[in-house]
N, C-alpha and C. Protein backbone atom coordinates (compact mmCIF):
# COMPACT_ATOMS: atom_id res chain seq x y z
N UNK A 1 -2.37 -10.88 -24.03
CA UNK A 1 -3.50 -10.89 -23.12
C UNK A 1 -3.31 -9.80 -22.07
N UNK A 2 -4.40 -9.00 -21.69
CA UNK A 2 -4.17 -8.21 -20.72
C UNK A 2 -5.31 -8.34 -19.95
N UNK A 3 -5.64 -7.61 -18.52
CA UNK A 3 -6.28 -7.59 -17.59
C UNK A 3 -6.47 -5.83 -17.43
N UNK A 4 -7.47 -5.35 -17.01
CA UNK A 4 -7.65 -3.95 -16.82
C UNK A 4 -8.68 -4.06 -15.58
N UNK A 5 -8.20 -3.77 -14.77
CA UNK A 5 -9.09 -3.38 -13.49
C UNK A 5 -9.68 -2.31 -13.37
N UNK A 6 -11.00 -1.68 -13.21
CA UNK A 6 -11.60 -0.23 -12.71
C UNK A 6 -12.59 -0.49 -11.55
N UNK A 7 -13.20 0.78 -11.44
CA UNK A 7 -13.87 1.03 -10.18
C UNK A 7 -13.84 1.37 -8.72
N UNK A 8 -12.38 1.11 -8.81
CA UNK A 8 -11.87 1.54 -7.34
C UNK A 8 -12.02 2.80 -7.13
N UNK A 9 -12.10 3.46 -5.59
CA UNK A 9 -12.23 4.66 -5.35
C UNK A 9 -11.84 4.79 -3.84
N UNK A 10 -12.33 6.35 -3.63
CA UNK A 10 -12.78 5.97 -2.06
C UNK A 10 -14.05 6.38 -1.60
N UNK A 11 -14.16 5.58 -0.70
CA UNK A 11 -15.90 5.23 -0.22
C UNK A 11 -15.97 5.38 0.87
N UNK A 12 -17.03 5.82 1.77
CA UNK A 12 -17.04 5.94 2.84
C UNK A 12 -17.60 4.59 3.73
N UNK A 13 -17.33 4.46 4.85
CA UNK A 13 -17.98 3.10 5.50
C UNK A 13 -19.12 2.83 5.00
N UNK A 14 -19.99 1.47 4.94
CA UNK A 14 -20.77 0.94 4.54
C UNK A 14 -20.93 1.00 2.86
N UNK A 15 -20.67 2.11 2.43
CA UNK A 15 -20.78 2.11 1.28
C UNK A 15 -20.36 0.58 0.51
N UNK A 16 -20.76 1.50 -1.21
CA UNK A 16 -20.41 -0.03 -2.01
C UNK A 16 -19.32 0.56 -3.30
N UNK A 17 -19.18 -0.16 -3.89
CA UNK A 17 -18.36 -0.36 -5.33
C UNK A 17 -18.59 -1.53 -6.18
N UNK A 18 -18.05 -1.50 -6.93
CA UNK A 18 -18.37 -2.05 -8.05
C UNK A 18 -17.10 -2.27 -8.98
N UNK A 19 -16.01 -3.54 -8.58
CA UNK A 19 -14.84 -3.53 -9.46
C UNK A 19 -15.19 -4.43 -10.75
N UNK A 20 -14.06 -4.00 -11.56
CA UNK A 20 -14.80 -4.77 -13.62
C UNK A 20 -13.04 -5.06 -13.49
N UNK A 21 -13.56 -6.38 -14.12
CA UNK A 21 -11.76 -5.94 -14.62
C UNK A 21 -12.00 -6.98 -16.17
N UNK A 22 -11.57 -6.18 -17.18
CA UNK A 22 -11.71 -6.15 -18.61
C UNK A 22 -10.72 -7.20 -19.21
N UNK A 23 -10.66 -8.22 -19.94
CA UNK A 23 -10.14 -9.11 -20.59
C UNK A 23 -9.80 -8.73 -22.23
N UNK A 24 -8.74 -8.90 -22.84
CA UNK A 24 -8.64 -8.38 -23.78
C UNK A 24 -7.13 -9.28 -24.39
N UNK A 25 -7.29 -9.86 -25.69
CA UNK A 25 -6.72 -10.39 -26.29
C UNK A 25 -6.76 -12.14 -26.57
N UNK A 26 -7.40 -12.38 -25.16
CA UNK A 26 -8.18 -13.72 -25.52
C UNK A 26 -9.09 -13.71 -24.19
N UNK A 27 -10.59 -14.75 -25.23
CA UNK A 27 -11.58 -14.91 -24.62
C UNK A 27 -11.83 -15.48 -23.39
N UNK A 28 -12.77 -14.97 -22.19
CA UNK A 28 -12.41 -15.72 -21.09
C UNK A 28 -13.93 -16.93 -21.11
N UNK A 29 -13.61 -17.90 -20.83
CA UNK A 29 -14.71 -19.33 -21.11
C UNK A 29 -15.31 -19.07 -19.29
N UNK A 30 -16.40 -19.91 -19.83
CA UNK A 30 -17.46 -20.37 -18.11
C UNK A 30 -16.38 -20.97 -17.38
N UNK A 31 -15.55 -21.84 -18.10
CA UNK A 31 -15.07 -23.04 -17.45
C UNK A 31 -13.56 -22.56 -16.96
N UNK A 32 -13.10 -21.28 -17.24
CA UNK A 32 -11.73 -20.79 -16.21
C UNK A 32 -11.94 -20.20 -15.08
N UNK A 33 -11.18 -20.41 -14.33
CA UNK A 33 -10.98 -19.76 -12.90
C UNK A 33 -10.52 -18.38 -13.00
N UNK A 34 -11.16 -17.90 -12.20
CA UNK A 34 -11.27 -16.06 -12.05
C UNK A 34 -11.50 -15.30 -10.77
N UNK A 35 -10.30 -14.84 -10.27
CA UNK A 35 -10.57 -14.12 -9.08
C UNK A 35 -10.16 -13.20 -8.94
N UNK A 36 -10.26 -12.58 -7.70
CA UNK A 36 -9.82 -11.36 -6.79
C UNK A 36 -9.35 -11.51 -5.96
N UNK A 37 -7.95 -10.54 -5.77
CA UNK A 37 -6.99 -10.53 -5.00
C UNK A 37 -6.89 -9.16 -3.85
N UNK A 38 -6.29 -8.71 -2.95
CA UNK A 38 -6.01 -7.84 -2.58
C UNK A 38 -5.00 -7.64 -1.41
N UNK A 39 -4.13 -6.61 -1.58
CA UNK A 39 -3.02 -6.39 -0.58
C UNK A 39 -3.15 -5.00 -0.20
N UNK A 40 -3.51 -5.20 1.18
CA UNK A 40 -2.80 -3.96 2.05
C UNK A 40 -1.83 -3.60 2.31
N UNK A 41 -1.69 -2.71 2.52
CA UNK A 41 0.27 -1.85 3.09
C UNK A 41 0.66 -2.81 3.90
N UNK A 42 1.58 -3.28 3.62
CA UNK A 42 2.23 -4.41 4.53
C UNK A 42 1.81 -6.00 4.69
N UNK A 43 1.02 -5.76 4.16
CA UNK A 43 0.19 -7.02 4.24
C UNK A 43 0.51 -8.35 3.06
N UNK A 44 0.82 -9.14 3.10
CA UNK A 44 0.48 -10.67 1.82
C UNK A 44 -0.32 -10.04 1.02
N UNK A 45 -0.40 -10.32 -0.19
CA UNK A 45 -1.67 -10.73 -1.57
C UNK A 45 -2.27 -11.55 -0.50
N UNK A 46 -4.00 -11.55 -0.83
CA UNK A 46 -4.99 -12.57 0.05
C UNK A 46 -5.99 -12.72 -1.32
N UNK A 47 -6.47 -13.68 -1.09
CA UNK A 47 -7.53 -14.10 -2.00
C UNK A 47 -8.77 -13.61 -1.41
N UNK A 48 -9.70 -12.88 -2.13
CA UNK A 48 -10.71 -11.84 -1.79
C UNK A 48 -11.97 -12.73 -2.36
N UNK A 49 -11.98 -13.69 -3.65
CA UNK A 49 -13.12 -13.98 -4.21
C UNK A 49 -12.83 -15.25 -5.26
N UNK A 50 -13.16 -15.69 -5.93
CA UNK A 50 -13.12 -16.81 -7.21
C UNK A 50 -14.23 -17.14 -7.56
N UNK A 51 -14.46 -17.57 -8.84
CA UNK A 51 -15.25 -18.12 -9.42
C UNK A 51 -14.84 -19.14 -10.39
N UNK A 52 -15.39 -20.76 -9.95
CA UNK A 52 -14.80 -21.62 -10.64
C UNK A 52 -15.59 -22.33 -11.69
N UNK A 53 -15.06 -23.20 -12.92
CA UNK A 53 -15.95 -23.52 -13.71
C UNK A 53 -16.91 -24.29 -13.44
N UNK A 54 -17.27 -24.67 -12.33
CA UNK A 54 -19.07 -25.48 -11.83
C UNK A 54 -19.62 -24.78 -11.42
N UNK A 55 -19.42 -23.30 -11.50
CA UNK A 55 -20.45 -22.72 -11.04
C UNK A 55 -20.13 -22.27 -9.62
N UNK A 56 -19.25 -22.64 -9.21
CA UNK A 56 -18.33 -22.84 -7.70
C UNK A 56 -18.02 -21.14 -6.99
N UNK A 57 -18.63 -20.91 -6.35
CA UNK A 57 -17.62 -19.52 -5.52
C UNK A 57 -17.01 -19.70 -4.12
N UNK A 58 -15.76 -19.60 -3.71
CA UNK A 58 -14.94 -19.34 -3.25
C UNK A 58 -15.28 -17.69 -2.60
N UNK A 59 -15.29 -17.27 -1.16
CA UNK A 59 -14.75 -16.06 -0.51
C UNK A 59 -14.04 -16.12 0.72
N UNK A 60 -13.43 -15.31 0.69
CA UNK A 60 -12.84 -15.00 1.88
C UNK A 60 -13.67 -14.62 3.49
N UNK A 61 -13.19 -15.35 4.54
CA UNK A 61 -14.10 -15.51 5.51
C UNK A 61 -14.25 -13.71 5.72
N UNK A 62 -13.90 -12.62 5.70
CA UNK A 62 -13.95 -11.40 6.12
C UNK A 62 -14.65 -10.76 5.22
N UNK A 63 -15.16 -11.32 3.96
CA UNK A 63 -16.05 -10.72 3.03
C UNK A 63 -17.46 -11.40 2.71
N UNK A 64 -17.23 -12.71 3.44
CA UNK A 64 -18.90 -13.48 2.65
C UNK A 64 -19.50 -12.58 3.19
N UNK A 65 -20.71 -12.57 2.33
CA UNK A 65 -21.94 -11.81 2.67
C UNK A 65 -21.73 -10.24 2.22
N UNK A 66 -21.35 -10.06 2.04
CA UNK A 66 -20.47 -8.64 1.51
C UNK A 66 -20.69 -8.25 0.12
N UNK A 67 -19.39 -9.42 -0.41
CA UNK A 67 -18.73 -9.16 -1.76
C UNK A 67 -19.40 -10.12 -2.64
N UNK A 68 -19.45 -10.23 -4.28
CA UNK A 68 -20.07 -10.85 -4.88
C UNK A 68 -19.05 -11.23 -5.78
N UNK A 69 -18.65 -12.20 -6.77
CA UNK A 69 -18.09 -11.93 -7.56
C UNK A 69 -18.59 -12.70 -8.80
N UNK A 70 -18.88 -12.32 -10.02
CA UNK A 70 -19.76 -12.86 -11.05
C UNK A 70 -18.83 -12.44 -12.10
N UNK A 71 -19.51 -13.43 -13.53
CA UNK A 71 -18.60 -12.94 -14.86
C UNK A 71 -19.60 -12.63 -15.89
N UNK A 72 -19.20 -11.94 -16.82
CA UNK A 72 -20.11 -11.88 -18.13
C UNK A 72 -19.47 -12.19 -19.15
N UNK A 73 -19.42 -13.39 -19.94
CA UNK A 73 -18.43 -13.99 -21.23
C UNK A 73 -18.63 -12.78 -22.30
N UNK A 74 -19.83 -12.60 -22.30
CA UNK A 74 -19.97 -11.89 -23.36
C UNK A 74 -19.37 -10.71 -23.32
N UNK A 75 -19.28 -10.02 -22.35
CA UNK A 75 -18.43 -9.04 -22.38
C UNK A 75 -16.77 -8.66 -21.93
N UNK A 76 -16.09 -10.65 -22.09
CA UNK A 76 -15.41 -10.76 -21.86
C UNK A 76 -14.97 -9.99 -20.02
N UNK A 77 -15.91 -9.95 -19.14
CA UNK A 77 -15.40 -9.12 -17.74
C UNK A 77 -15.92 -9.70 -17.08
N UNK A 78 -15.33 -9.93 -15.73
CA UNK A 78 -15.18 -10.23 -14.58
C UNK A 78 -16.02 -9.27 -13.20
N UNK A 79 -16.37 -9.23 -12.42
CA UNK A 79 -17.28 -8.12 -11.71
C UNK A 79 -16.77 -8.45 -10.01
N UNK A 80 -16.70 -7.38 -8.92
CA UNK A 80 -16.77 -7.75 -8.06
C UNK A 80 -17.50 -6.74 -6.91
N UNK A 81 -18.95 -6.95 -6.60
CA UNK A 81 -19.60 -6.29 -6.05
C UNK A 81 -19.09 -6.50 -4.67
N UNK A 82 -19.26 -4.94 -4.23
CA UNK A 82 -18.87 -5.10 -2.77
C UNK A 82 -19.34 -4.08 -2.27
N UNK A 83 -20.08 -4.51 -1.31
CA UNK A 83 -21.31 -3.96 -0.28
C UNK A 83 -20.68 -3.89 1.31
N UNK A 84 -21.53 -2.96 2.12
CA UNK A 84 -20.95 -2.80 3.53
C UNK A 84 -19.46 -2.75 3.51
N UNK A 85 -19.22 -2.05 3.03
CA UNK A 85 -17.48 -1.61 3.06
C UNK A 85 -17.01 -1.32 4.30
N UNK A 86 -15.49 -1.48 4.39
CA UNK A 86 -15.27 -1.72 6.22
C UNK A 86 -13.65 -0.98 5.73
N UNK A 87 -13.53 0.48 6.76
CA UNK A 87 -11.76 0.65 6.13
C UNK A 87 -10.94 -0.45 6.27
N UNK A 88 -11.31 -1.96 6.90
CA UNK A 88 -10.25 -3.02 6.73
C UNK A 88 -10.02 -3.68 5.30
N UNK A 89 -10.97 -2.65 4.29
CA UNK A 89 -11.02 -3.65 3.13
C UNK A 89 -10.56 -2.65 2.14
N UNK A 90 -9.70 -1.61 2.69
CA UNK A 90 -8.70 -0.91 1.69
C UNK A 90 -7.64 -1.44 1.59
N UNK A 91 -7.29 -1.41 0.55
CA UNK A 91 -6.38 -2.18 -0.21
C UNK A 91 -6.13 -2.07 -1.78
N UNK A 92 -5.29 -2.38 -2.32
CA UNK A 92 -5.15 -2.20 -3.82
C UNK A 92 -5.64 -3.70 -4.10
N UNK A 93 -6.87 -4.28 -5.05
CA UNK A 93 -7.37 -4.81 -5.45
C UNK A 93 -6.67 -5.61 -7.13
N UNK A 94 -6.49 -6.52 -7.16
CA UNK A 94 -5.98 -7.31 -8.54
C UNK A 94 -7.10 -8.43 -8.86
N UNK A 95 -6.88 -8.62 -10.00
CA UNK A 95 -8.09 -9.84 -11.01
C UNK A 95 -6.53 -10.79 -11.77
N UNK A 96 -6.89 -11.88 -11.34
CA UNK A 96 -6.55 -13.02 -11.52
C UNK A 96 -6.95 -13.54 -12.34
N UNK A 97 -6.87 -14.42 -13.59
CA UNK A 97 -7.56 -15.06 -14.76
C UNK A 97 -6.80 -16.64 -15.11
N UNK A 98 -6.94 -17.95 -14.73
CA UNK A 98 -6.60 -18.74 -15.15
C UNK A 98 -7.44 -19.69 -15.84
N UNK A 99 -6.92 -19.59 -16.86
CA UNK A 99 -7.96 -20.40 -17.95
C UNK A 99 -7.55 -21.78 -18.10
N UNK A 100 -8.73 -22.48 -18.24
CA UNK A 100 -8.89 -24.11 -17.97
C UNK A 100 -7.78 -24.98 -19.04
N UNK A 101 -6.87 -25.31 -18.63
CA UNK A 101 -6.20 -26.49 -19.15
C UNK A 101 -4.59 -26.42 -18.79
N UNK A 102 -4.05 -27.33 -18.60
CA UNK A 102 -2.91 -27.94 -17.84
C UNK A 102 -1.74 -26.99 -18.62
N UNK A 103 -1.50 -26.55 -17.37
CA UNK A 103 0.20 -25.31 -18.09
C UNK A 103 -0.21 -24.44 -18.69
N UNK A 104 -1.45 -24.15 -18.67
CA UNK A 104 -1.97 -22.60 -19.18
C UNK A 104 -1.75 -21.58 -18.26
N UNK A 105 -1.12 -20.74 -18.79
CA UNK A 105 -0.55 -19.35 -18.23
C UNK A 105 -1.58 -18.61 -17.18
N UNK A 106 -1.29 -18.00 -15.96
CA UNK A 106 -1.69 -17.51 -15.51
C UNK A 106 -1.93 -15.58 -15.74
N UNK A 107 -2.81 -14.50 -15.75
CA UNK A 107 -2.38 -13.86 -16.21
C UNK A 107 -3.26 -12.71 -14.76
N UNK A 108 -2.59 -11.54 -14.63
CA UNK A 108 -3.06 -10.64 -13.62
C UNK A 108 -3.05 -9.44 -13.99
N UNK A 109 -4.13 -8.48 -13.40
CA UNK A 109 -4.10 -7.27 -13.88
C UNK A 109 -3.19 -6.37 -12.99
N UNK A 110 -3.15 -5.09 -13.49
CA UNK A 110 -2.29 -4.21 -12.71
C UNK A 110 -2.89 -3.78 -11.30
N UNK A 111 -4.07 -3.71 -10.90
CA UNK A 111 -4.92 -3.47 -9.94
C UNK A 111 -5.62 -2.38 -9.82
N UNK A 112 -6.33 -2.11 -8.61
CA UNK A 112 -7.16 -0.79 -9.06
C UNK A 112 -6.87 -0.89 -7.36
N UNK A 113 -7.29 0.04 -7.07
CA UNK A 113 -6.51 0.96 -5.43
C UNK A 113 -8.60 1.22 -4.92
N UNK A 114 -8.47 0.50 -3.41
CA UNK A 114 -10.07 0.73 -3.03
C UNK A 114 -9.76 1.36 -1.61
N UNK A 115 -10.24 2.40 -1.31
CA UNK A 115 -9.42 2.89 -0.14
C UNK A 115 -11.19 3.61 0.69
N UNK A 116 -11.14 2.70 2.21
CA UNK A 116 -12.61 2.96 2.73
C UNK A 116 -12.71 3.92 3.93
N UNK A 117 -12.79 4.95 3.94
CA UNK A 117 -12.69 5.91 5.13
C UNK A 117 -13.82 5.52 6.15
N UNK A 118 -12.88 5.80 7.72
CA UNK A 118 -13.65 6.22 8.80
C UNK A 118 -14.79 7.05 9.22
């Protein structure tokens, strides 16, 4: 199983992006948990986003209203729109994938780097 993150860049304030992060080797279901992560220089991993199997989203208080995060089964990918960009929200970005059932492996991508200029 792997994880592939894209879309990162750099953006200028307000701007937007558009992170994918690609699933590959097994299928991801409605019903697993799927998020976004991100760490700044110095900073903890923080939880940026989720999407749970009821339909459930999870954000981080410094992004609601912002960031989006949605899935497409069919194309096995994960999405995380992000609007009004703020340089506090550079950071190298990771996708999280835990699929529904007890002691099932957790699996993470390598990340993609989102870096928001002044």
């Amino acid at each position: 199983v792997q994880l592939v993150e894209s879309g990162g860049g750099l953006v200028q304030t307000g701007g937007s992006l558009r992170l994918s992060c690609a699933a590959s080797g097994r299928s991801i279901s409605s019903i697993d948990v799927m998020g976004w992560y991100r760490q700044a220089p110095g900073k903890q991993r923080e939880l940026v986003a989720a999407t749970y199997g009821s339909g459930t989203t999870n954000y981080a208080d410094s992004v609601k209203g912002r960031f989006t995060i949605s899935r497409d089964t069919s194309k096995n990918t994960v999405y995380l729109q992000m609007d009004s960009l703020k340089p506090e929200d550079t950071a190298v970005y990771y996708c999280r994938w835990k699929p529904y059932g007890l002691g099932s492996p957790e699996y993470w991508g390598q990340g993609t780097e989102v870096t928001v200029s002044s």
